[in-house]
PDB file of N, CA and C in Angstrom:
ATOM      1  N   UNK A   1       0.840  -1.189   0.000  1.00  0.00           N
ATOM      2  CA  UNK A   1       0.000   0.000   0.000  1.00  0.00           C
ATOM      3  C   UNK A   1       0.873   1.236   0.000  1.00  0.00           C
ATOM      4  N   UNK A   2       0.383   2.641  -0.650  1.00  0.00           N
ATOM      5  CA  UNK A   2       1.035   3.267  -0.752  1.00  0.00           C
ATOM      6  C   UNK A   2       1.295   4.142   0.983  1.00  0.00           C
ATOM      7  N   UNK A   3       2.677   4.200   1.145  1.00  0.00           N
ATOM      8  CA  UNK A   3       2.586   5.254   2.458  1.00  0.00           C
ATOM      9  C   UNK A   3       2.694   6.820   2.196  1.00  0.00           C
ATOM     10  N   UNK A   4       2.967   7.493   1.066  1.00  0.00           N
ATOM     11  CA  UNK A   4       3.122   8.652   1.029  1.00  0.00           C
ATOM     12  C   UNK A   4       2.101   9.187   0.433  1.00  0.00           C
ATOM     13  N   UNK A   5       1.779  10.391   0.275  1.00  0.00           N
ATOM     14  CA  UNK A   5       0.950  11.324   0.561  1.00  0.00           C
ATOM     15  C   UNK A   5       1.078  11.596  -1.738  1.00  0.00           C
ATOM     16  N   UNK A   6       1.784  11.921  -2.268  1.00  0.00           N
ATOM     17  CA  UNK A   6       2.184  11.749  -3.530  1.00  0.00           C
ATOM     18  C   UNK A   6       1.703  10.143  -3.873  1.00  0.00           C
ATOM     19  N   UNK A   7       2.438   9.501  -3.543  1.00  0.00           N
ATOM     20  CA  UNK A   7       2.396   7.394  -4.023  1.00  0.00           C
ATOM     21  C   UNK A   7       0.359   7.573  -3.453  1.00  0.00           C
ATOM     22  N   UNK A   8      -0.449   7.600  -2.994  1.00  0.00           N
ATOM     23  CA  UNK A   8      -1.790   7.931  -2.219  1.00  0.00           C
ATOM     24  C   UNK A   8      -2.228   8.351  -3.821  1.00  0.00           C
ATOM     25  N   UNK A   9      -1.776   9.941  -4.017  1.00  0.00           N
ATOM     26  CA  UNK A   9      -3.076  10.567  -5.239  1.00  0.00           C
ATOM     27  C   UNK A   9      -2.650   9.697  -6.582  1.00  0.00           C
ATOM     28  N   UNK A  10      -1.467   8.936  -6.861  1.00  0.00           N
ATOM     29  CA  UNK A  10      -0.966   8.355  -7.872  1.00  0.00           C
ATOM     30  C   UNK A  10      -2.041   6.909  -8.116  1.00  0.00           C
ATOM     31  N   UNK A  11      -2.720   6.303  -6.825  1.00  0.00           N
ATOM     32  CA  UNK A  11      -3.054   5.372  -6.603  1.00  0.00           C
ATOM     33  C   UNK A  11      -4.416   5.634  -7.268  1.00  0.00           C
ATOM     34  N   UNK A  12      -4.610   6.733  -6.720  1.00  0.00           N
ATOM     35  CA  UNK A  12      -6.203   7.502  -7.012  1.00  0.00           C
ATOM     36  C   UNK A  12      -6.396   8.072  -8.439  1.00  0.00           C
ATOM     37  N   UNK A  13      -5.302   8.587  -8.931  1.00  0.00           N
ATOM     38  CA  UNK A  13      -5.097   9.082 -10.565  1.00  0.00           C
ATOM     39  C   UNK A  13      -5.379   7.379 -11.020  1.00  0.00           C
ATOM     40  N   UNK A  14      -4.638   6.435 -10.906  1.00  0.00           N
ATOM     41  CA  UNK A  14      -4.472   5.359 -11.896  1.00  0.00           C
ATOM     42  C   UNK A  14      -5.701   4.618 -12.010  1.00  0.00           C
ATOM     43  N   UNK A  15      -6.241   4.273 -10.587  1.00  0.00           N
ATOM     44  CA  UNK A  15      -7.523   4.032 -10.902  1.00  0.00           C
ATOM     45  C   UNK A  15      -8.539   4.435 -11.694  1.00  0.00           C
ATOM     46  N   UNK A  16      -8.658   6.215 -11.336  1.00  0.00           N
ATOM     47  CA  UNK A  16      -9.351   6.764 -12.301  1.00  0.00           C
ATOM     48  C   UNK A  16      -9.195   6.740 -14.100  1.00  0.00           C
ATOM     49  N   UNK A  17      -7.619   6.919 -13.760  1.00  0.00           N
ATOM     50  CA  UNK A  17      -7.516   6.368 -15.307  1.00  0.00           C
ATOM     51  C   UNK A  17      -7.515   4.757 -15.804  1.00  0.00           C
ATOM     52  N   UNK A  18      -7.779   4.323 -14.709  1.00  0.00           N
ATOM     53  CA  UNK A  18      -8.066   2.739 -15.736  1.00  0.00           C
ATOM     54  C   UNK A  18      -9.388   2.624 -15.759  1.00  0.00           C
ATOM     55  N   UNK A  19     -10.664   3.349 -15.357  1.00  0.00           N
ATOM     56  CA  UNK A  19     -12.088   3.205 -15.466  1.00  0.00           C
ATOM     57  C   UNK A  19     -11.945   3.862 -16.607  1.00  0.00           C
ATOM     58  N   UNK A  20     -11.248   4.771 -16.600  1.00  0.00           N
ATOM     59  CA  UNK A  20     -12.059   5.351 -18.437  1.00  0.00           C
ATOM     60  C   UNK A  20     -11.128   4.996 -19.169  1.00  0.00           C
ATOM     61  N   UNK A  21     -10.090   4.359 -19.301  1.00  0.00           N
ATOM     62  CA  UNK A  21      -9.634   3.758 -20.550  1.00  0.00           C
ATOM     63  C   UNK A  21     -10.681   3.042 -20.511  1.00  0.00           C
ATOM     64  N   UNK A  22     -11.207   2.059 -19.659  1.00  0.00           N
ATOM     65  CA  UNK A  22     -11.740   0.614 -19.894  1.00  0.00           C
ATOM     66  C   UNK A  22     -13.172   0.870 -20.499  1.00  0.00           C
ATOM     67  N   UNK A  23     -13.891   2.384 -20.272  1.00  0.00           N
ATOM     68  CA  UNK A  23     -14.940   2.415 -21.343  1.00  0.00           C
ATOM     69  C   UNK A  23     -14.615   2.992 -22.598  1.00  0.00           C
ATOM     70  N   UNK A  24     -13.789   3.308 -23.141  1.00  0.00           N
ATOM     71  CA  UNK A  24     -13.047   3.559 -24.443  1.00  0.00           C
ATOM     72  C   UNK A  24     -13.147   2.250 -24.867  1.00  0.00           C
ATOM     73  N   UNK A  25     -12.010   1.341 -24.198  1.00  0.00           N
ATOM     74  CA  UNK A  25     -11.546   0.275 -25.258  1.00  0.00           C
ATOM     75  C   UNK A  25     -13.159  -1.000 -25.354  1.00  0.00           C
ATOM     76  N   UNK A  26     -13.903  -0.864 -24.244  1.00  0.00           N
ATOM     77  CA  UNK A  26     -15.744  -1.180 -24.190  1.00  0.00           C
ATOM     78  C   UNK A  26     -16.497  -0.704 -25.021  1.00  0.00           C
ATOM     79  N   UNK A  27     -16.181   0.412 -25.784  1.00  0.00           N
ATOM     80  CA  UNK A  27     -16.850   1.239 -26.759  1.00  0.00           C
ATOM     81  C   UNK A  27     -15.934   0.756 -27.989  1.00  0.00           C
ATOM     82  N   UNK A  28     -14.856   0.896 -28.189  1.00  0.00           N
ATOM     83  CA  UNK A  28     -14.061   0.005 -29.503  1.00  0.00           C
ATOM     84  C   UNK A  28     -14.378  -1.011 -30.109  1.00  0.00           C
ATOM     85  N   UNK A  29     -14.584  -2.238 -28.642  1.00  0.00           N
ATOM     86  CA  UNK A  29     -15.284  -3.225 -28.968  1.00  0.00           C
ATOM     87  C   UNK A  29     -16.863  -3.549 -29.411  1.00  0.00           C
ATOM     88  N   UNK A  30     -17.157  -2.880 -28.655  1.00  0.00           N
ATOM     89  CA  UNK A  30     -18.508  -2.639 -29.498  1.00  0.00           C
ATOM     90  C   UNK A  30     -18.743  -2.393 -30.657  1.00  0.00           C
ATOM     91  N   UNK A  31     -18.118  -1.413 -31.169  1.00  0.00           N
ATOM     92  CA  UNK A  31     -18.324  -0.656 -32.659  1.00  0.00           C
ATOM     93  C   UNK A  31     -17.407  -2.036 -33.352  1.00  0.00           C
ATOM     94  N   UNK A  32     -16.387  -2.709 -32.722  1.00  0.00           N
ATOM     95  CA  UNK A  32     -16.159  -3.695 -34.111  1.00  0.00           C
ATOM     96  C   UNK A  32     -16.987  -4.694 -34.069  1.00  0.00           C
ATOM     97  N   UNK A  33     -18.087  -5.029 -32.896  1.00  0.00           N
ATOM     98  CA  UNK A  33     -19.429  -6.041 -32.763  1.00  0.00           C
ATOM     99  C   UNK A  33     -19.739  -5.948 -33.703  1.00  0.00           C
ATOM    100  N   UNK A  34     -20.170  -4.625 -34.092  1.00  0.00           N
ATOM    101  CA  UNK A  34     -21.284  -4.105 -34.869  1.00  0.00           C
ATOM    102  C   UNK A  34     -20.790  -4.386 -36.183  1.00  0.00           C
ATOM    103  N   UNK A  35     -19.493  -4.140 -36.537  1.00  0.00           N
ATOM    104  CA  UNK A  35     -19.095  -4.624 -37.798  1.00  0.00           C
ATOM    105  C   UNK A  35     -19.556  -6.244 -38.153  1.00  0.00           C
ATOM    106  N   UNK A  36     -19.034  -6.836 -37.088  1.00  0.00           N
ATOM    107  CA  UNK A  36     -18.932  -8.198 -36.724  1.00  0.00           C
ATOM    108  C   UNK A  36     -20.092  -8.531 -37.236  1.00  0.00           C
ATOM    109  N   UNK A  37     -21.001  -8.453 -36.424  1.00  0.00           N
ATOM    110  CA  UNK A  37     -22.509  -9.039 -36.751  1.00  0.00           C
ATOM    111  C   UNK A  37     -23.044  -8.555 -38.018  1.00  0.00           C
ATOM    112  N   UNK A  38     -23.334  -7.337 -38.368  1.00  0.00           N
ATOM    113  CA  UNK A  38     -23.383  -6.373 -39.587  1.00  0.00           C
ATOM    114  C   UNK A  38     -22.732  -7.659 -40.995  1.00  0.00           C
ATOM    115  N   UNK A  39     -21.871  -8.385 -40.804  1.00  0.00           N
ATOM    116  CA  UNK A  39     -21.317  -8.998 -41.605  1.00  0.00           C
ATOM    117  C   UNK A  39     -21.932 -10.348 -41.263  1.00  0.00           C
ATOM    118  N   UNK A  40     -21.954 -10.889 -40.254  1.00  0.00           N
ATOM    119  CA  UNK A  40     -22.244 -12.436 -40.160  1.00  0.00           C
ATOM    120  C   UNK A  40     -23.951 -12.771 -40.734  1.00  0.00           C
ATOM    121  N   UNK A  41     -24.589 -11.626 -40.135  1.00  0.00           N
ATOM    122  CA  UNK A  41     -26.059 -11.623 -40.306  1.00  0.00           C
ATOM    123  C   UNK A  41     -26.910 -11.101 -41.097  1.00  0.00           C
ATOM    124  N   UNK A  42     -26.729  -9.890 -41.735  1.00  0.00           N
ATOM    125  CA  UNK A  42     -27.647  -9.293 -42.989  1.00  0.00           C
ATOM    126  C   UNK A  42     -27.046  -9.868 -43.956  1.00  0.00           C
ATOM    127  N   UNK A  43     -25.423 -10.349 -43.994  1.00  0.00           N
ATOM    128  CA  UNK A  43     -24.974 -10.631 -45.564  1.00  0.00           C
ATOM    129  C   UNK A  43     -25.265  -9.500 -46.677  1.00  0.00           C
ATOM    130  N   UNK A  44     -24.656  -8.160 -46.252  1.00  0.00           N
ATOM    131  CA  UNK A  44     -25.006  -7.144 -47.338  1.00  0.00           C
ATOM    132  C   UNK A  44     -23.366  -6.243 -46.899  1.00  0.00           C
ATOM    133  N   UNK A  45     -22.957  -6.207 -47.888  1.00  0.00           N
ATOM    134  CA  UNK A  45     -21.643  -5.413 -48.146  1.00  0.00           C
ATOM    135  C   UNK A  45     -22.061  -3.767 -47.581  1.00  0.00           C
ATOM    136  N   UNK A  46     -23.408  -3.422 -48.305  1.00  0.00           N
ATOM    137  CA  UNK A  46     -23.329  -2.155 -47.924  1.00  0.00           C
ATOM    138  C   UNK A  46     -23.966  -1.781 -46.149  1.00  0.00           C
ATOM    139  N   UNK A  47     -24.080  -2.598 -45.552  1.00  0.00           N
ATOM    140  CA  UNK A  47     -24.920  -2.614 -44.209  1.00  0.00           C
ATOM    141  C   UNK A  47     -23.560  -2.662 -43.280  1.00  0.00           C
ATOM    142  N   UNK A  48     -22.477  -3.650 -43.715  1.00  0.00           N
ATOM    143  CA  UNK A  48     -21.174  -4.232 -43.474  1.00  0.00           C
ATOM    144  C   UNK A  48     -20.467  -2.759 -43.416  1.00  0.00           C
ATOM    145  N   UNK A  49     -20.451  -2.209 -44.486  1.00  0.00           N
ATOM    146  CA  UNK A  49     -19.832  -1.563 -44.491  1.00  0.00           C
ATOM    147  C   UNK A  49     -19.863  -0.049 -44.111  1.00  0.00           C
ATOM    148  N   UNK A  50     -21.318  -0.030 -43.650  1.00  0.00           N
ATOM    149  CA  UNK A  50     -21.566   1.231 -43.011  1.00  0.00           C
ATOM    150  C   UNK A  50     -21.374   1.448 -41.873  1.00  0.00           C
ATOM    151  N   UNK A  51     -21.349   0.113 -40.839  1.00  0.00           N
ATOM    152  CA  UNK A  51     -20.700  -0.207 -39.637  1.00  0.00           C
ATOM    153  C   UNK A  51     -19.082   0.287 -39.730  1.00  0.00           C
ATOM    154  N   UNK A  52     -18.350  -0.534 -40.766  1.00  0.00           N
ATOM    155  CA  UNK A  52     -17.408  -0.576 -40.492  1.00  0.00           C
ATOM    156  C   UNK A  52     -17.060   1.385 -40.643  1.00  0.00           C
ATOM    157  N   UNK A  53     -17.262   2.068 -41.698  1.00  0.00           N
ATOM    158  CA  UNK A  53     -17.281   3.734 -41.481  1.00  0.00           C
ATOM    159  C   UNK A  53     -17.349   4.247 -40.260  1.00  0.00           C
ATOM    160  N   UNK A  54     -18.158   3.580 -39.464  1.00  0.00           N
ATOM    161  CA  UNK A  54     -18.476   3.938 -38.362  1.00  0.00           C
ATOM    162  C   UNK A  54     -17.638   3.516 -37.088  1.00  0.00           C
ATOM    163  N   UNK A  55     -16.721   2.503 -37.566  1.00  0.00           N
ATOM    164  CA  UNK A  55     -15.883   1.600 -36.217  1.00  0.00           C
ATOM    165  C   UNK A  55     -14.696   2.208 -36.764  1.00  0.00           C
ATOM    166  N   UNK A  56     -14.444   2.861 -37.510  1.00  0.00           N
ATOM    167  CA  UNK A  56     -12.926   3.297 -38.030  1.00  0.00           C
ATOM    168  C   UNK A  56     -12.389   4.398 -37.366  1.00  0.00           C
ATOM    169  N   UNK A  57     -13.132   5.429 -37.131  1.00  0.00           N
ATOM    170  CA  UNK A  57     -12.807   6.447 -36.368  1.00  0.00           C
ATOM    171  C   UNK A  57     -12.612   6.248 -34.599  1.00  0.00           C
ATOM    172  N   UNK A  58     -13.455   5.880 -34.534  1.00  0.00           N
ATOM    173  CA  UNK A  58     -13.215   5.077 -33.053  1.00  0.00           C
ATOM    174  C   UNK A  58     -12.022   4.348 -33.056  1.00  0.00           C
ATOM    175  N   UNK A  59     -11.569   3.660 -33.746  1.00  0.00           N
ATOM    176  CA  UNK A  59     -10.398   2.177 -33.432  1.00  0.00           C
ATOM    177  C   UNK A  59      -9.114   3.561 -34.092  1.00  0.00           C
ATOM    178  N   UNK A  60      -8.923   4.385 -34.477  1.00  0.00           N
ATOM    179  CA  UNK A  60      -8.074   5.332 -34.845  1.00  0.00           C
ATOM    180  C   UNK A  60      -7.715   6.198 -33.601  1.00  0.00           C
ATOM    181  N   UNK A  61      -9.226   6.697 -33.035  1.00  0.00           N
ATOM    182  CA  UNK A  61      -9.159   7.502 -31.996  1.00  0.00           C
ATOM    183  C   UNK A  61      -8.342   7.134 -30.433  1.00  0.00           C
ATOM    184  N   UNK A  62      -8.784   5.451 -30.552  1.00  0.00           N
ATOM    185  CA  UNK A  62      -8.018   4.876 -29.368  1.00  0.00           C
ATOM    186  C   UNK A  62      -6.357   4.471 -29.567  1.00  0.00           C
ATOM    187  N   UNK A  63      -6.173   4.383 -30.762  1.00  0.00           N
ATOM    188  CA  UNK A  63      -4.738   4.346 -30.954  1.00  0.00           C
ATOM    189  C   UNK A  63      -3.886   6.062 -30.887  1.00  0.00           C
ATOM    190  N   UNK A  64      -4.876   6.796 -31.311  1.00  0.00           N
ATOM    191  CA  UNK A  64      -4.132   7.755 -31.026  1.00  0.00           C
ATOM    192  C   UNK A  64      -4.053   8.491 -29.420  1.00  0.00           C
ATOM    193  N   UNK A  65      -4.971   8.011 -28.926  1.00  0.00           N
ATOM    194  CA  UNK A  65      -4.831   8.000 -27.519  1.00  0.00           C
ATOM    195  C   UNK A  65      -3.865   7.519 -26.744  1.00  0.00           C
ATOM    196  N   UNK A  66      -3.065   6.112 -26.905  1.00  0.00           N
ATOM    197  CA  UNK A  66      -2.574   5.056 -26.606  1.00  0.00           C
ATOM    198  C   UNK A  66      -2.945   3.949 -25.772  1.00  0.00           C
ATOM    199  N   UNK A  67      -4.474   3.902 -26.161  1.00  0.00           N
ATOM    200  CA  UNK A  67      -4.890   2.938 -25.425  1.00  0.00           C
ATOM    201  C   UNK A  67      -4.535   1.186 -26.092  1.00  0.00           C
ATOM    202  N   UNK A  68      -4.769   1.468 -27.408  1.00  0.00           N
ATOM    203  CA  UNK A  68      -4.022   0.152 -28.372  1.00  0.00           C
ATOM    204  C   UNK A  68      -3.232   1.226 -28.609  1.00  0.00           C
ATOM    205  N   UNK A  69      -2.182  -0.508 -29.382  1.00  0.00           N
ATOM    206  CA  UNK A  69      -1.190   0.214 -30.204  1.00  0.00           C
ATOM    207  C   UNK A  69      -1.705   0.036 -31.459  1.00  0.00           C
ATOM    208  N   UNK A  70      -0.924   1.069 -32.602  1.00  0.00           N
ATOM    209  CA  UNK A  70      -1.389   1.491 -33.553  1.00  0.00           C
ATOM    210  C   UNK A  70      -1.218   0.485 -34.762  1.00  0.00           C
ATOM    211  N   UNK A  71      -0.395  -0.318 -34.958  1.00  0.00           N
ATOM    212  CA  UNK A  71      -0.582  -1.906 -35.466  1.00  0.00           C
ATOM    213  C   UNK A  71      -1.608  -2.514 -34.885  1.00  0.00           C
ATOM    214  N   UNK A  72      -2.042  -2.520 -33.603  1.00  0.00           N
ATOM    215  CA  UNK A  72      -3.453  -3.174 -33.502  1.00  0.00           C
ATOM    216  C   UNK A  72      -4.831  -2.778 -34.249  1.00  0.00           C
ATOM    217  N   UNK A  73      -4.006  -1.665 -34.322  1.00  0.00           N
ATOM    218  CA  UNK A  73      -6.075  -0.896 -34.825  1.00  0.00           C
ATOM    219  C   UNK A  73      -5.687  -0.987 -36.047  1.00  0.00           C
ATOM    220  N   UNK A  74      -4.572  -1.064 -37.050  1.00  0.00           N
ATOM    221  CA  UNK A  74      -4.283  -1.461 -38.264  1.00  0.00           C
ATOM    222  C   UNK A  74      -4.756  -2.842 -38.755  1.00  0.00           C
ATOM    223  N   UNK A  75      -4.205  -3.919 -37.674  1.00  0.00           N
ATOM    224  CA  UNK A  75      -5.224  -5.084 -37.856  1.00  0.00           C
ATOM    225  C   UNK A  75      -6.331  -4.950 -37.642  1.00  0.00           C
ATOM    226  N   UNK A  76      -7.132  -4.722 -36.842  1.00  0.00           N
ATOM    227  CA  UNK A  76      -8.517  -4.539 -36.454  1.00  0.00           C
ATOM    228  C   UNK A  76      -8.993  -3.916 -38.090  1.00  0.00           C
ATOM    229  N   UNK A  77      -8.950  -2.957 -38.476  1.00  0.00           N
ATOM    230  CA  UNK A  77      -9.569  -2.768 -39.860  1.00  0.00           C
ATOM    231  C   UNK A  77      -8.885  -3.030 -41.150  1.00  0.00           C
ATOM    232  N   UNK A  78      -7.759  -3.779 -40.675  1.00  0.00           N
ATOM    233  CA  UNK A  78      -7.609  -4.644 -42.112  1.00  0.00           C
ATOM    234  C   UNK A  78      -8.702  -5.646 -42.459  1.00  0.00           C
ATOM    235  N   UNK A  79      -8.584  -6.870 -41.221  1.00  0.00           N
ATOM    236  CA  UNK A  79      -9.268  -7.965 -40.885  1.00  0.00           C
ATOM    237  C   UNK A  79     -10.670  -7.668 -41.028  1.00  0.00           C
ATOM    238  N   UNK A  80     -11.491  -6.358 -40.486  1.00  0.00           N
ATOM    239  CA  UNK A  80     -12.885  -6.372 -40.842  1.00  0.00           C
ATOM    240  C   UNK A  80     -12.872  -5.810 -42.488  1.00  0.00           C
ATOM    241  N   UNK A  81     -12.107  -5.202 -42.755  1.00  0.00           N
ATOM    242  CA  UNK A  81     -12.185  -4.623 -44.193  1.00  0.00           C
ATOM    243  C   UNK A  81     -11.837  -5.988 -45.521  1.00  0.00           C
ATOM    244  N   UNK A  82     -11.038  -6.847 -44.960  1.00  0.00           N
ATOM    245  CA  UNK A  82     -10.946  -8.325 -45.465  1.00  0.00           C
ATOM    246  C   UNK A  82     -12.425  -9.110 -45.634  1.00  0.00           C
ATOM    247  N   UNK A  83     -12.662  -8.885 -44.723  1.00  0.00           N
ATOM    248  CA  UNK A  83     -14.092  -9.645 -44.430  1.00  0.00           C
ATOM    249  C   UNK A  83     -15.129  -9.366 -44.903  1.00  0.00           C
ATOM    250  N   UNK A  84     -15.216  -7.906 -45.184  1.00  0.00           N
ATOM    251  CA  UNK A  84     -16.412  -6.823 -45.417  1.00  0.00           C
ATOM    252  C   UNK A  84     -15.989  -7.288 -47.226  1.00  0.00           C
ATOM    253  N   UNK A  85     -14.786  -7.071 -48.002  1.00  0.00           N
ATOM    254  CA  UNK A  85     -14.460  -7.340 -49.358  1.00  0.00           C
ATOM    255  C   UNK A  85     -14.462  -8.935 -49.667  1.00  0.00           C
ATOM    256  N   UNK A  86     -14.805  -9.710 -48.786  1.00  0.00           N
ATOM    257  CA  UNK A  86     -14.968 -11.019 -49.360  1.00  0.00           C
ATOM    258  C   UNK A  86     -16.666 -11.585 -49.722  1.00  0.00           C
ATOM    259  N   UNK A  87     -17.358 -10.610 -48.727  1.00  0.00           N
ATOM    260  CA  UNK A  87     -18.637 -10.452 -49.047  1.00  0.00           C
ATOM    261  C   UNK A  87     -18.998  -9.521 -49.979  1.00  0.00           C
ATOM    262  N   UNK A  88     -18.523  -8.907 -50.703  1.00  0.00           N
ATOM    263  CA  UNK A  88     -18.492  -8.241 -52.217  1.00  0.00           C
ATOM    264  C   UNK A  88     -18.498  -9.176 -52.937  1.00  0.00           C
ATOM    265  N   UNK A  89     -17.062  -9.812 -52.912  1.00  0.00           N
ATOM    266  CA  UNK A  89     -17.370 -10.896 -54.105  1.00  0.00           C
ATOM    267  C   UNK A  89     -18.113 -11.663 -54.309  1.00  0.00           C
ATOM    268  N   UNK A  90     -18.640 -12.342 -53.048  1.00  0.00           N
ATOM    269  CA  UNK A  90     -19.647 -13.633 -53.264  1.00  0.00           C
ATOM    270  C   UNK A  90     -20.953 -13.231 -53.221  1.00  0.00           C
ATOM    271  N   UNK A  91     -20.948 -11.700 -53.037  1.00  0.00           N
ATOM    272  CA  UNK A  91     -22.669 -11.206 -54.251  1.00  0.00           C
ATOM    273  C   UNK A  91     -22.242 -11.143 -55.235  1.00  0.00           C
ATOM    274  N   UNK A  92     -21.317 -10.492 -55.798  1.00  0.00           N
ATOM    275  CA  UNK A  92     -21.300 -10.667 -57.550  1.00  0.00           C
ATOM    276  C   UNK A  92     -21.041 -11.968 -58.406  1.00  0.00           C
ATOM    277  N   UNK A  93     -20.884 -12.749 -57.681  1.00  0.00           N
ATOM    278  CA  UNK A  93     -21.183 -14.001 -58.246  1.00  0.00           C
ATOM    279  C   UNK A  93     -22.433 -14.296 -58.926  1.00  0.00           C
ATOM    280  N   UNK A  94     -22.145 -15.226 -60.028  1.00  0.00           N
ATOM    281  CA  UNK A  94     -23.630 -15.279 -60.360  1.00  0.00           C
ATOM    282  C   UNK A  94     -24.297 -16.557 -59.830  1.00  0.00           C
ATOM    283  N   UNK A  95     -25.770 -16.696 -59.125  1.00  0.00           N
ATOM    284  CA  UNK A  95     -26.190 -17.289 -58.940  1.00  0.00           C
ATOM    285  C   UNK A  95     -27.049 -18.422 -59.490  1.00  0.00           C
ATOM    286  N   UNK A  96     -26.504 -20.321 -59.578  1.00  0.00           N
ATOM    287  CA  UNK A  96     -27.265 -20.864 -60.586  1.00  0.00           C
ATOM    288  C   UNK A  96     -28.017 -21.199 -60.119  1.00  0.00           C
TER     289      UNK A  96
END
């Protein structure tokens, strides 16, 4: 435990700052849900992909914060943007 009077408000800063990182990176995750499901369940590129517009700024915002690192949020919308363009193709397929 902390004994000093400084090591005390440091204890009290960190806490506070780990409750609101933790609804940032709760809100990140969410918005890539939304991609997530947006893709597993309507099966529509453009529904997919209006989510994902919408999860990009967020997953940018937390890297520039430093809550991820910035290769993470690079994967994070590669991988949904992979996903979101593989369901492009298999509508333009033609159906027999």
């Amino acid at each position: 435990m902390a004994n000093t009077k400084q090591a005390k408000k440091r204890v009290r800063q960190a806490e506070k700052n780990r409750r609101h990182n933790a609804s940032y990176l709760s809100m990140m995750r969410t918005y890539i849900k939304r991609v997530v499901v947006a893709i597993e369940t309507e099966k529509s590129a453009e529904a997919a992909g209006a989510a994902y517009r919408g999860a990009v700024p967020i997953i940018d915002r937390m890297a520039a914060r430093g809550l991820i690192h910035r290769n993470r949020a690079a994967r994070h919308k590669s991988r949904l943007l992979a996903r979101i363009r593989k369901l492009t193709t298999t509508e333009s397929l033609p159906v027999q």
